[in-house]
N, C-alpha and C. Protein backbone atom coordinates (compact mmCIF):
# COMPACT_ATOMS: atom_id res chain seq x y z
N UNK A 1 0.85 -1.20 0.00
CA UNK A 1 0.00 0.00 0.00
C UNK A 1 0.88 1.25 0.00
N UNK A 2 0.44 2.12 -0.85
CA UNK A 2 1.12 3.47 -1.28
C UNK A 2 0.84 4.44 0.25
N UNK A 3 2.03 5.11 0.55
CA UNK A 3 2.09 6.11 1.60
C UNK A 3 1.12 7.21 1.24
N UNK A 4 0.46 7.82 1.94
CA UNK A 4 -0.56 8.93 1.50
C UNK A 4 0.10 9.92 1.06
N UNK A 5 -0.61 11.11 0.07
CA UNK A 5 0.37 11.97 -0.19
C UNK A 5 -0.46 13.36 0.84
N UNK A 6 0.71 14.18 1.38
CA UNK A 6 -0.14 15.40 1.94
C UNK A 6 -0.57 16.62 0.75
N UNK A 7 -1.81 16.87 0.79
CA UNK A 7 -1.97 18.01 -0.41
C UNK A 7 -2.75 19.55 -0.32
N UNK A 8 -2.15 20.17 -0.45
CA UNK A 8 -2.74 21.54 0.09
C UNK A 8 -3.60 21.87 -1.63
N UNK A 9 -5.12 22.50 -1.04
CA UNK A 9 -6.12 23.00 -1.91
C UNK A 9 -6.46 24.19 -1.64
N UNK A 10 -6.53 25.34 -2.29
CA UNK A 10 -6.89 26.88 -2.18
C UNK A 10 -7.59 27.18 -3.11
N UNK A 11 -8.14 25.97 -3.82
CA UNK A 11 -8.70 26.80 -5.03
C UNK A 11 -10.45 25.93 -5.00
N UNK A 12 -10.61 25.43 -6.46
CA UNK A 12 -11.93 25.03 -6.05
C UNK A 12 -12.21 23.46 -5.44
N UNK A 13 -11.19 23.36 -5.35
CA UNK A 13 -11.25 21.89 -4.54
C UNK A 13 -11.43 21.86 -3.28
N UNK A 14 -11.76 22.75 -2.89
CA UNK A 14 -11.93 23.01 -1.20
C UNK A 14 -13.43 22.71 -1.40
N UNK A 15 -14.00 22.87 -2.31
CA UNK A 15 -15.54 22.69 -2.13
C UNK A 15 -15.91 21.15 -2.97
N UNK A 16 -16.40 20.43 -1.61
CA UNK A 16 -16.85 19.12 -2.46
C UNK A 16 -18.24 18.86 -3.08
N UNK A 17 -18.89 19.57 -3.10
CA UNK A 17 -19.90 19.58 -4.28
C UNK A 17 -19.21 20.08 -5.62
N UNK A 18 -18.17 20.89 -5.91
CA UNK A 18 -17.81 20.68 -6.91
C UNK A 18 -16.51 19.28 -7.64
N UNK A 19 -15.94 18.81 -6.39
CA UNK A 19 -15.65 17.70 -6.36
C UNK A 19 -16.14 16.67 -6.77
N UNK A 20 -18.01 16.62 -6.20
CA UNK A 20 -18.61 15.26 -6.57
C UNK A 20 -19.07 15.94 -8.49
N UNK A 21 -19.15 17.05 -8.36
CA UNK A 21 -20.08 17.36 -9.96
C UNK A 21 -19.07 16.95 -11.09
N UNK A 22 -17.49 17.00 -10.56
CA UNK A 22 -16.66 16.66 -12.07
C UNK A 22 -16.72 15.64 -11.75
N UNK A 23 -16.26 14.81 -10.55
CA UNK A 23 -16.50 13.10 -10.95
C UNK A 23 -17.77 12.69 -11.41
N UNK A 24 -18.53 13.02 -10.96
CA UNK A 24 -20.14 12.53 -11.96
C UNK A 24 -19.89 12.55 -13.74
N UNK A 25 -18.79 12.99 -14.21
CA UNK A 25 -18.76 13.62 -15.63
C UNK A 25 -17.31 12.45 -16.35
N UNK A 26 -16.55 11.68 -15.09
CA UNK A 26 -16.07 10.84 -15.41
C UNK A 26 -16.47 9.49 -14.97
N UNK A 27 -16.55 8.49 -15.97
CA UNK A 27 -16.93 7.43 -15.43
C UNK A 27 -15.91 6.79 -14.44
N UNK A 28 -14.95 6.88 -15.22
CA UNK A 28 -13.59 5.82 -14.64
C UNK A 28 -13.15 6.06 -13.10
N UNK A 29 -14.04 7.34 -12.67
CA UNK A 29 -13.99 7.34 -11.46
C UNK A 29 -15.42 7.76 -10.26
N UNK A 30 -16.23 6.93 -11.17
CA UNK A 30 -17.38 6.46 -9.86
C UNK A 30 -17.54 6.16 -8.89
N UNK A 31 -16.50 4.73 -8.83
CA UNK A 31 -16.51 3.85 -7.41
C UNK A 31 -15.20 5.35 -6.87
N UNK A 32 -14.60 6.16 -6.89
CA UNK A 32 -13.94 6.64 -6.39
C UNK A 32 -14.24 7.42 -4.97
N UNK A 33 -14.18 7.34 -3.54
CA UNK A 33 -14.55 8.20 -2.70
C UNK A 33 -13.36 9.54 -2.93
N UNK A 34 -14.36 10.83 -3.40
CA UNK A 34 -13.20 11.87 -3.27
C UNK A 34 -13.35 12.84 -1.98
N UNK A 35 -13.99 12.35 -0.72
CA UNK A 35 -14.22 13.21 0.01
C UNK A 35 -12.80 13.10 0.79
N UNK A 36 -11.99 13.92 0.73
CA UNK A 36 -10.49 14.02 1.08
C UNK A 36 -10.58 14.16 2.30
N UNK A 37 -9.68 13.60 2.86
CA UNK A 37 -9.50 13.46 4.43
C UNK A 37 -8.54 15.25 4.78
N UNK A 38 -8.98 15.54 5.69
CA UNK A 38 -9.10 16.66 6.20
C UNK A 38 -7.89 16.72 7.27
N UNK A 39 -7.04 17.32 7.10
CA UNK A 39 -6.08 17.25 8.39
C UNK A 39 -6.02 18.53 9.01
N UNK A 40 -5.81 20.25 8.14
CA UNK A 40 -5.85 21.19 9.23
C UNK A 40 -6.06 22.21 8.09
N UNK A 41 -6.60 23.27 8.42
CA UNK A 41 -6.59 25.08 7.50
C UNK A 41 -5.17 25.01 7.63
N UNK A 42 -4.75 25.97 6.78
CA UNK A 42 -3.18 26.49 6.87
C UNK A 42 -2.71 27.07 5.75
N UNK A 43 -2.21 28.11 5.74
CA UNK A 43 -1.11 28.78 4.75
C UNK A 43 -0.17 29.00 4.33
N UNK A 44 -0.23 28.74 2.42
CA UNK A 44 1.43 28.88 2.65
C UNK A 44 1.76 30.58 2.06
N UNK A 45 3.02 30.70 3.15
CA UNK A 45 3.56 31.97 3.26
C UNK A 45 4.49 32.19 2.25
N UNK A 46 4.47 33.84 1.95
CA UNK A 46 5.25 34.17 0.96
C UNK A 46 4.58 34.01 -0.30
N UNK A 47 3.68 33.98 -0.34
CA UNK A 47 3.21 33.83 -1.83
C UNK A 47 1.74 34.74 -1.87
N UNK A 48 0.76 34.67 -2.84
CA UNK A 48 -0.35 35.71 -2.92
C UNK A 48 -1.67 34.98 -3.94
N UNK A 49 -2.71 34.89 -3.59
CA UNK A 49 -3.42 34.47 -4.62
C UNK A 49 -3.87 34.97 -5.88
N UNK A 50 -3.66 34.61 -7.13
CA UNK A 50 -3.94 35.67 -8.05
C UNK A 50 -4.75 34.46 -9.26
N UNK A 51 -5.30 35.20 -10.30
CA UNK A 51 -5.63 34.48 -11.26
C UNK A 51 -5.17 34.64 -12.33
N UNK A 52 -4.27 33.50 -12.93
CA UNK A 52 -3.23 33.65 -13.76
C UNK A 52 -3.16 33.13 -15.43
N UNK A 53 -4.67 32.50 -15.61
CA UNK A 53 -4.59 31.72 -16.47
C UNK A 53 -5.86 31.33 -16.69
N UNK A 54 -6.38 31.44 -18.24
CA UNK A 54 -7.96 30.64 -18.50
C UNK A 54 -8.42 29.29 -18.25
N UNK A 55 -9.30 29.54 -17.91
CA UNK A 55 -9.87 27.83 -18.51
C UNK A 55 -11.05 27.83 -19.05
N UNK A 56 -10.93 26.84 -19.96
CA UNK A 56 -12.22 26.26 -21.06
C UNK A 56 -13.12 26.15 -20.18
N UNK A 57 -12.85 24.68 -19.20
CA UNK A 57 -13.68 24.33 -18.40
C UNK A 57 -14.53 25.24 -17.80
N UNK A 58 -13.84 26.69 -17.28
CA UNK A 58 -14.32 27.57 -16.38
C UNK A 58 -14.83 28.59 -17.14
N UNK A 59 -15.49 28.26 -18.52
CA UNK A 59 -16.31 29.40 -19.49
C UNK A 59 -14.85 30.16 -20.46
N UNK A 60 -13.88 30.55 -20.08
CA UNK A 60 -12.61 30.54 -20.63
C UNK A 60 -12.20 31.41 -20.02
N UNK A 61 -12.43 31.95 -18.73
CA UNK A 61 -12.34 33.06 -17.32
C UNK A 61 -11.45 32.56 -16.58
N UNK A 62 -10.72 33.36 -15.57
CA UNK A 62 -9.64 33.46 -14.89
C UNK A 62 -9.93 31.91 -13.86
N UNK A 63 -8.77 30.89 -13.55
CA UNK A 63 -8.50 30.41 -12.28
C UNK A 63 -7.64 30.65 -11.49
N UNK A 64 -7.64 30.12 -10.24
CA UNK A 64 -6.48 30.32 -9.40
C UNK A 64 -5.29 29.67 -9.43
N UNK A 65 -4.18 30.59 -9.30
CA UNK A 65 -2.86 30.38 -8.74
C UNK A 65 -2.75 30.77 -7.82
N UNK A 66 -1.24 30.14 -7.66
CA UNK A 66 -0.24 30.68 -6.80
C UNK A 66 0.89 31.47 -6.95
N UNK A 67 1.22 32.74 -6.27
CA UNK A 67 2.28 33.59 -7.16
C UNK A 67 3.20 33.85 -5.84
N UNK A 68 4.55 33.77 -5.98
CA UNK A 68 5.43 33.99 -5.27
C UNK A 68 5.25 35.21 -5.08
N UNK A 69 5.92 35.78 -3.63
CA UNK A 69 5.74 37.09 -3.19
C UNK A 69 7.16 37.27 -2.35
N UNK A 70 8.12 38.76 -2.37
CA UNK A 70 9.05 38.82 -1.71
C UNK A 70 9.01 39.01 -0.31
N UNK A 71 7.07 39.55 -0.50
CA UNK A 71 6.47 39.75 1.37
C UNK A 71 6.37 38.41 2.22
N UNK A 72 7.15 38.17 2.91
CA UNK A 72 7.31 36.52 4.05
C UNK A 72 5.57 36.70 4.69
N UNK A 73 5.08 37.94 5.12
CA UNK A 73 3.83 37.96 5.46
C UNK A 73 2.73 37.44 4.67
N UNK A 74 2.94 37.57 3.52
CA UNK A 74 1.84 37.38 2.17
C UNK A 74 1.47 35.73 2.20
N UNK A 75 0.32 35.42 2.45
CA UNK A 75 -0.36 34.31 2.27
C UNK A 75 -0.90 33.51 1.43
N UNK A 76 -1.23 32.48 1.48
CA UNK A 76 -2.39 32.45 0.81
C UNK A 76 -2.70 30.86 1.20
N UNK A 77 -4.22 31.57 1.98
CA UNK A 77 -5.05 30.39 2.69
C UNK A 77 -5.68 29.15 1.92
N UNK A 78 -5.54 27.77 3.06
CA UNK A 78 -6.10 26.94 2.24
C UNK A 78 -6.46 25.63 3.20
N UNK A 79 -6.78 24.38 2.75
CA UNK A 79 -6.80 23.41 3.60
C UNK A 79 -5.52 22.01 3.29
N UNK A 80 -5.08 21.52 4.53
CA UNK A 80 -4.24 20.57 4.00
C UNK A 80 -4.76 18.91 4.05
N UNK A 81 -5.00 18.41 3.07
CA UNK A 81 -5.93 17.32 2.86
C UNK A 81 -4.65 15.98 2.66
N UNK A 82 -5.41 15.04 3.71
CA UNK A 82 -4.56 13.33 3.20
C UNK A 82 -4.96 13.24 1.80
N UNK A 83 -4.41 12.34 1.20
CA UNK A 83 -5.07 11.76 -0.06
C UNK A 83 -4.20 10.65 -0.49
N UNK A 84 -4.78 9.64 -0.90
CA UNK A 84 -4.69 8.19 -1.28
C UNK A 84 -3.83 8.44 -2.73
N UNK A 85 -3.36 7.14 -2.97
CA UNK A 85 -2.95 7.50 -4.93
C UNK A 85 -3.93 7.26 -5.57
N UNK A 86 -5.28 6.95 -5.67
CA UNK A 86 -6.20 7.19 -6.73
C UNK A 86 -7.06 8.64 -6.65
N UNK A 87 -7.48 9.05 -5.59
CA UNK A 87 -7.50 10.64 -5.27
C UNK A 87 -6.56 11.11 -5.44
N UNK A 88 -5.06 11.17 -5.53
CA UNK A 88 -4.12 12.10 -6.10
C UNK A 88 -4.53 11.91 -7.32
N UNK A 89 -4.70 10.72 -8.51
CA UNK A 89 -4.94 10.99 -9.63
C UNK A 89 -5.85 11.66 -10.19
N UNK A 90 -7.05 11.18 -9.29
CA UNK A 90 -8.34 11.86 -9.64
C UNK A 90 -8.06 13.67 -9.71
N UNK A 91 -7.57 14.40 -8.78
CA UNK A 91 -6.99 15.23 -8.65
C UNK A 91 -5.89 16.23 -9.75
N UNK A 92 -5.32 15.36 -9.75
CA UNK A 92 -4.22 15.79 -11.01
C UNK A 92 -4.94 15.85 -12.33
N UNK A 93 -5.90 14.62 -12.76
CA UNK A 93 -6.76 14.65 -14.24
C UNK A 93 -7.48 16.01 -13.61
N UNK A 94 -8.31 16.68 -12.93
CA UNK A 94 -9.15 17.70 -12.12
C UNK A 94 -8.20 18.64 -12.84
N UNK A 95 -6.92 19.28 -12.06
CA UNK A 95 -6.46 19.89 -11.99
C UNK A 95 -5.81 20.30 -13.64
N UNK A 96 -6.00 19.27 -14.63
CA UNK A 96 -5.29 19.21 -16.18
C UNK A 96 -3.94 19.39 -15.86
N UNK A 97 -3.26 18.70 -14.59
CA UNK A 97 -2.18 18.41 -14.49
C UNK A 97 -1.55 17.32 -15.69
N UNK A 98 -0.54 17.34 -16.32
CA UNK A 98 0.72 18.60 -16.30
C UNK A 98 0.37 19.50 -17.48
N UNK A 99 -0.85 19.54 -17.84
CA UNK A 99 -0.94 20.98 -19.30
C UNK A 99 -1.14 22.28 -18.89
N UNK A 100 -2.04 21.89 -17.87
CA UNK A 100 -2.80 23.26 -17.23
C UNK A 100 -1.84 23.91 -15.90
N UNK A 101 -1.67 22.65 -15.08
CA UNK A 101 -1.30 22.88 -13.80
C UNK A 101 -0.07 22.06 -13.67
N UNK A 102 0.89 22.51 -12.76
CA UNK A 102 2.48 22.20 -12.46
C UNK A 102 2.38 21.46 -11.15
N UNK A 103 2.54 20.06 -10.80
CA UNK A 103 2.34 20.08 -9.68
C UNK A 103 3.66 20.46 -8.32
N UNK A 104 3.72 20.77 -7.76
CA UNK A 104 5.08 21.16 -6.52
C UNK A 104 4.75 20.99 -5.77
N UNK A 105 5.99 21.20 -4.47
CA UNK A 105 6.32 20.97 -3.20
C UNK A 105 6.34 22.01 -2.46
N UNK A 106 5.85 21.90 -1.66
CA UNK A 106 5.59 23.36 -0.85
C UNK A 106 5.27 23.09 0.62
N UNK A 107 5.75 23.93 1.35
CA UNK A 107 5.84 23.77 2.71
C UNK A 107 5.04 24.78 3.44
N UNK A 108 3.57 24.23 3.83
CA UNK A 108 2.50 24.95 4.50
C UNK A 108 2.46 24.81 5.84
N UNK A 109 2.03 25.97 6.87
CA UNK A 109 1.84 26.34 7.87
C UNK A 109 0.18 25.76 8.28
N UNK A 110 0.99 24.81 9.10
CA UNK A 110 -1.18 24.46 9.95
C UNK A 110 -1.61 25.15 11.04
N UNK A 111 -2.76 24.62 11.59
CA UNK A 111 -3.48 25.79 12.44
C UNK A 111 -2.37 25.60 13.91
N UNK A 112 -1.66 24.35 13.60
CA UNK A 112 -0.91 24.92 15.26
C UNK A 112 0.54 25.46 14.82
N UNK A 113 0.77 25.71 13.75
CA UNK A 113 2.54 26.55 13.27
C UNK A 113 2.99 25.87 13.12
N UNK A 114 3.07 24.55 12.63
CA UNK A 114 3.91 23.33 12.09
C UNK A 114 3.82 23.57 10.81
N UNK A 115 4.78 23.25 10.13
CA UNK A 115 5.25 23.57 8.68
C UNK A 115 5.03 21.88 8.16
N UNK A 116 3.94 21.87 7.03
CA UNK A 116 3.65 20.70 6.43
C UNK A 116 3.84 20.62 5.21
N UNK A 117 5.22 19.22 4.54
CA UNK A 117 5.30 19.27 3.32
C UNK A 117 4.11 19.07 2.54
N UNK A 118 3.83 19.45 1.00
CA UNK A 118 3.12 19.11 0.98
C UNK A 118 3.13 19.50 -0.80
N UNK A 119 2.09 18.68 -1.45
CA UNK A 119 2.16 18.92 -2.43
C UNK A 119 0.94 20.01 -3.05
N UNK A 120 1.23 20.80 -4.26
CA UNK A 120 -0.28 21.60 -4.40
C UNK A 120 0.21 21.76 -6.19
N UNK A 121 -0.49 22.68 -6.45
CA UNK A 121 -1.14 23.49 -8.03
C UNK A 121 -0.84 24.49 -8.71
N UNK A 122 0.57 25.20 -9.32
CA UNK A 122 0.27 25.97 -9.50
C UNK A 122 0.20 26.39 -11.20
N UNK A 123 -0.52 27.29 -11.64
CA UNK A 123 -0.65 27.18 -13.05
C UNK A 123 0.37 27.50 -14.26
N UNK A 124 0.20 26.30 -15.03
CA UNK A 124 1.15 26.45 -16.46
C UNK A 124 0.69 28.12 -17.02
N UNK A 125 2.36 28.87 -16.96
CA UNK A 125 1.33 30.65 -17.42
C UNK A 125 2.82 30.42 -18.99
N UNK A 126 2.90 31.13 -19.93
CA UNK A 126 3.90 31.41 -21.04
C UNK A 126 5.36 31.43 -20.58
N UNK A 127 5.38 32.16 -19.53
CA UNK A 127 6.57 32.78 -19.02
C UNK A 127 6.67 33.45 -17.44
N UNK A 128 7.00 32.38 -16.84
CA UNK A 128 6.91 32.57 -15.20
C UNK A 128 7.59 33.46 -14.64
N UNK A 129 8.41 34.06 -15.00
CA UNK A 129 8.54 35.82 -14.88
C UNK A 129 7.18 36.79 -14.96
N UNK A 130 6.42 36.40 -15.71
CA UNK A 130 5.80 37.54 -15.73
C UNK A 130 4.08 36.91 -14.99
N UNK A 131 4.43 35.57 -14.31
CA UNK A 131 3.13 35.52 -13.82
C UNK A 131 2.30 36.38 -12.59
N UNK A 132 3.51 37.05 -11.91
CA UNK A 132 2.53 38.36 -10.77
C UNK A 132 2.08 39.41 -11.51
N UNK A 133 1.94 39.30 -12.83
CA UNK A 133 1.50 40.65 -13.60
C UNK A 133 0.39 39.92 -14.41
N UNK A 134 0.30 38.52 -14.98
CA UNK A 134 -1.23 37.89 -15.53
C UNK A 134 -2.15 37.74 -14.62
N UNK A 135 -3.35 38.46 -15.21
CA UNK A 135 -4.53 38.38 -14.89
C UNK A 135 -5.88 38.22 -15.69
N UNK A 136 -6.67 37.17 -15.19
CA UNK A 136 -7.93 36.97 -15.94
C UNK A 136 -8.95 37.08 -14.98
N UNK A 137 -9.41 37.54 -15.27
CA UNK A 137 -11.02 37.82 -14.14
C UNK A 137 -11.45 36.25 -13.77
N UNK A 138 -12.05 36.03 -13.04
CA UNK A 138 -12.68 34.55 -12.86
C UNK A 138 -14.25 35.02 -13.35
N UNK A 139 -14.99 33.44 -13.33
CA UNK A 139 -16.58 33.94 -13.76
C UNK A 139 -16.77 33.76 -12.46
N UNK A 140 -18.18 34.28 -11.91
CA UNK A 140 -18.94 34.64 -10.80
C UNK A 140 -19.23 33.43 -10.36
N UNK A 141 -19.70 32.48 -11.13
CA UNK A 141 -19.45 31.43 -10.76
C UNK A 141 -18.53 30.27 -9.91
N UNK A 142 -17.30 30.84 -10.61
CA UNK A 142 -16.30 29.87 -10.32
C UNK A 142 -15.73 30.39 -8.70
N UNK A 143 -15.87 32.03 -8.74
CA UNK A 143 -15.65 32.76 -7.53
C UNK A 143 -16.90 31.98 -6.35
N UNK A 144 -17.80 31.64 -6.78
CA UNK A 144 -18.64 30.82 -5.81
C UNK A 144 -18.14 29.84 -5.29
N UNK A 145 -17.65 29.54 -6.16
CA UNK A 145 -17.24 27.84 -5.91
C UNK A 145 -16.43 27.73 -4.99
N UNK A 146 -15.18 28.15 -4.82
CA UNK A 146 -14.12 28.75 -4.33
C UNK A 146 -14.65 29.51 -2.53
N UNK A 147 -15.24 30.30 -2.97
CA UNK A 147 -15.72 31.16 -1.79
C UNK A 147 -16.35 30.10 -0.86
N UNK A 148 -17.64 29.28 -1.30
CA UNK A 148 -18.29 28.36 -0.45
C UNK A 148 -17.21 27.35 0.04
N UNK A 149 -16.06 26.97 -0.75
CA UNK A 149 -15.31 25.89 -0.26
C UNK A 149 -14.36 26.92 0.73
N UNK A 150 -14.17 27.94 1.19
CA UNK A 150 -13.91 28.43 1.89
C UNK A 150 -14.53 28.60 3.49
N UNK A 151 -15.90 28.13 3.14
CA UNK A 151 -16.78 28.74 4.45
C UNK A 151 -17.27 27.03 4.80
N UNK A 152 -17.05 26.34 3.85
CA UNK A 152 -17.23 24.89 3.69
C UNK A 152 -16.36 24.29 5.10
N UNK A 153 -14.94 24.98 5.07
CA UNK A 153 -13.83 24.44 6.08
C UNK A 153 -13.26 25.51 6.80
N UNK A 154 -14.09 26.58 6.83
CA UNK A 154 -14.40 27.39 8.29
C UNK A 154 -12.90 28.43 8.13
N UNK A 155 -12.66 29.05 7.24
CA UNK A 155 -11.32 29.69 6.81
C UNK A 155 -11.23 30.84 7.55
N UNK A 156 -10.32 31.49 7.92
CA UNK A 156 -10.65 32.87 8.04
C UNK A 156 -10.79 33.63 7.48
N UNK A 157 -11.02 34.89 7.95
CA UNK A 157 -11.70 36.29 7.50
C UNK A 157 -10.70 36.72 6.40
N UNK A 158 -9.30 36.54 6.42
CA UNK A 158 -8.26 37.19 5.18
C UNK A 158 -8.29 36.26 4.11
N UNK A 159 -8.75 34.93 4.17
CA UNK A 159 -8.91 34.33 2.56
C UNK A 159 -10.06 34.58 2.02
N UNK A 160 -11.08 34.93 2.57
CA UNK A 160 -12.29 35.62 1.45
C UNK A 160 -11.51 37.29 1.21
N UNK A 161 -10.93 37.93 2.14
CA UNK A 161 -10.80 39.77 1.71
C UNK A 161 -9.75 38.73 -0.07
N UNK A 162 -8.82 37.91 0.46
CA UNK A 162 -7.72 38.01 -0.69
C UNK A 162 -8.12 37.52 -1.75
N UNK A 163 -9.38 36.70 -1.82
CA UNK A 163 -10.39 36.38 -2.47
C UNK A 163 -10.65 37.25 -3.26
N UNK A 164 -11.51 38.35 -2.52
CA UNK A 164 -12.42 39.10 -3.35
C UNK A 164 -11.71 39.94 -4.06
N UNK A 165 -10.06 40.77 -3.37
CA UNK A 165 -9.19 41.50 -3.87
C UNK A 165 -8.78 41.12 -5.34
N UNK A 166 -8.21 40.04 -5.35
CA UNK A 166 -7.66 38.75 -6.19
C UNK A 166 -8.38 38.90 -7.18
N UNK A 167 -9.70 38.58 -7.44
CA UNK A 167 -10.89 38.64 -8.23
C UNK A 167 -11.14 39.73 -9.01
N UNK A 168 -10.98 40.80 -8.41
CA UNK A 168 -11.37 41.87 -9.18
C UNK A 168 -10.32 42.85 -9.38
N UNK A 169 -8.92 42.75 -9.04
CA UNK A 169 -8.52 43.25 -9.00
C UNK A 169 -6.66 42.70 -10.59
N UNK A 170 -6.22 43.95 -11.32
CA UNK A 170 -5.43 43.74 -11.95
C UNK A 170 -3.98 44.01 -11.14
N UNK A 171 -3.26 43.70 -10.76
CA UNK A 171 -2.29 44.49 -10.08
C UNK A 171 -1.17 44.67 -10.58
N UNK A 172 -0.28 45.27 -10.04
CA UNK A 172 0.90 45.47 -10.23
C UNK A 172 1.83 45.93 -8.68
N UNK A 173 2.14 44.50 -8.38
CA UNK A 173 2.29 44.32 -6.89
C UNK A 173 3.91 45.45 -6.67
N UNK A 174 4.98 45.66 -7.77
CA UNK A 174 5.43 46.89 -7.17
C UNK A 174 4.97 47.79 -7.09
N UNK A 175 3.92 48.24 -7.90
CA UNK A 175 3.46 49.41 -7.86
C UNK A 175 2.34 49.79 -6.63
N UNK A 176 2.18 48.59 -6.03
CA UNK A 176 1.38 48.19 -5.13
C UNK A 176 2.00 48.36 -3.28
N UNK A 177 3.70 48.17 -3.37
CA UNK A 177 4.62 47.90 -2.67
C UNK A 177 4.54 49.57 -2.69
N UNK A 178 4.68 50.56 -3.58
CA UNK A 178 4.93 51.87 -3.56
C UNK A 178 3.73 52.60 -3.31
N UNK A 179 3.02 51.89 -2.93
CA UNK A 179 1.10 52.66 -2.84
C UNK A 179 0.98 52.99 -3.83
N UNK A 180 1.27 52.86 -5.21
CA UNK A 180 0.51 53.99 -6.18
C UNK A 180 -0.20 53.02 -6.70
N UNK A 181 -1.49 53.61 -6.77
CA UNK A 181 -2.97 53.19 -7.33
C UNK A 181 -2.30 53.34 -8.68
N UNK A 182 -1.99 53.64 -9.42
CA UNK A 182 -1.70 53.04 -10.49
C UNK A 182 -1.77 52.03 -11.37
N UNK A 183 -1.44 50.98 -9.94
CA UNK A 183 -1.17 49.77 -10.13
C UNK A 183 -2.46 48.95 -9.91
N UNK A 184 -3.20 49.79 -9.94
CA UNK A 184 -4.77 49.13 -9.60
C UNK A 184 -5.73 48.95 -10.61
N UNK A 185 -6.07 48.08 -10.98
CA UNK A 185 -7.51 48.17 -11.99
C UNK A 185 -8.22 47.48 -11.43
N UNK A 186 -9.48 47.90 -11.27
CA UNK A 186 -10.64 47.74 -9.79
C UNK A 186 -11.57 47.86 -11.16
N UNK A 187 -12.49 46.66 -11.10
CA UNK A 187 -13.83 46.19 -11.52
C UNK A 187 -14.85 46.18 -10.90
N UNK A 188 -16.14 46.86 -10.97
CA UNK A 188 -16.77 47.18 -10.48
C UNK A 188 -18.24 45.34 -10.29
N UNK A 189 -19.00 45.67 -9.08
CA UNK A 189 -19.40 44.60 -9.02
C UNK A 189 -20.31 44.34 -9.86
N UNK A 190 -21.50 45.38 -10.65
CA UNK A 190 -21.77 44.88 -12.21
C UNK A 190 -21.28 44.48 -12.45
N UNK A 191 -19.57 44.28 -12.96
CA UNK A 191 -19.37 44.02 -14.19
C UNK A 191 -18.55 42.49 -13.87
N UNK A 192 -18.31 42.59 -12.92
CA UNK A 192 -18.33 40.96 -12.35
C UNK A 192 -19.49 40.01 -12.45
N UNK A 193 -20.70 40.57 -11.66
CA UNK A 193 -21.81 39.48 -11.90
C UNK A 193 -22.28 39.15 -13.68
N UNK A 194 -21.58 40.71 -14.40
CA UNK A 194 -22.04 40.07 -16.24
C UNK A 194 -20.96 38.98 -16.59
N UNK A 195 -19.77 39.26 -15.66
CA UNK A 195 -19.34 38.13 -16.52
C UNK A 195 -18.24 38.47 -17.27
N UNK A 196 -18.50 40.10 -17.92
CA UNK A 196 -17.54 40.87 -19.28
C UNK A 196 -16.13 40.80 -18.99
C-alpha cells in the first residue's frame, strides 16, 4: 500500500460539491470516494493568490494560482488534505495536471505553526517571470465555488478579503509595494456578476 500523499487546496477543490459534480462527468472514477480526508486550515507563506490563467472548463475566465511574493507575510489560505494514490490521480486529471497545472512541493503552515510538506497546483502561465502581472477575471461562478469551499472548512476572515481582492482586481504588486494606485484596476461589481 502506497504512503498517503499530503496536499494543500486553495482553489476550487476546497468545495466538495464541486468535487462530486466533475467526478459525476467521469466514469472511470465512480466507485472513487473523493471526500479528502481533512487534516488542518493552513497557509502557505510568501506567496499571494492571483488568477493567472484561463480555462475552457471555467467558461474561458480566470483560475487560481499561486504567485510567489518577496512579502514573508503574504499568504495564501487553504486546507491541507490526506489523499490516497487514486484521489491524487483523480486530482491531477481535475487539476489538467501537467498541461494546465504544475504540480510542486511546498511547505505549508497548519493551524498549530507546524510547517507541512506538501504537495499543491500551480498554473502552467507562457513565461513565469511575468506571472505576478497575468490576470484573468474569474466567472462569478467559479468565484462561488471557491468562496463556499472556503466557508465549507471554516477559513478565516483574510482568505475571502484576498479572495475578493484577487478577483477583481489587476495588479501590479510593485506598484502596489509603492502605494501607487496606479497599479490598480478595480472592476466594479456589475461588471463581475455580467461576466464581461
Amino acid at each position: 500500500m502506497s504512503k498517503p500523499t499530503m496536499y494543500f487546496a486553495y482553489g476550487s477543490n476546497l468545495n466538495q460539491e464541486d468535487l462530486d459534480r466533475w467526478k459525476i462527468t467521469k466514469p472511470h472514477h465512480k466507485n472513487l470516494d473523493l471526500r479528502l480526508k481533512k487534516i488542518s486550515n493552513g497557509y502557505l507563506p510568501a506567496h499571494r493568490l492571483g488568477f493567472t490563467r484561463k480555462s475552457t472548463f471555467r467558461k474561458n475566465m480566470g483560475v487560481a494560482d499561486i504567485i510567489e511574493e518577496m512579502n514573508p507575510d503574504s499568504k495564501v489560505w487553504g486546507v491541507i488534505f490526506e489523499i490516497n494514490e487514486a484521489q491524487l490521480k483523480a486530482v491531477q486529471e481535475k487539476e489538467g495536471y501537467p498541461s494546465c497545472y504544475h504540480q510542486v512541493s511546498v511547505e505549508v503552515v497548519d493551524s498549530n505553526g507546524a510547517r507541512q510538506r506538501c504537495i499543491t497546483y500551480q498554473a502552467v502561465v507562457p513565461d513565469d517571470k511575468k506571472r505576478q502581472f497575468l490576470f484573468y477575471r474569474p466567472h462569478p461562478e467559479y468565484y462561488e465555488v471557491v468562496r463556499k469551499g472556503g466557508e465549507e472548512h471554516g477559513l478565516p476572515k483574510e482568505f475571502f478579503e484576498d479572495l475578493k481582492t484577487a478577483s477583481v482586481t489587476q495588479r501590479n504588486p510593485v506598484a502596489m509595494r509603492m502605494n501607487d494606485t496606479g497599479g490598480l484596476q478595480i472592476y466594479s461589481a456589475d461588471e463581475i456578476t455580467r461576466g464581461d
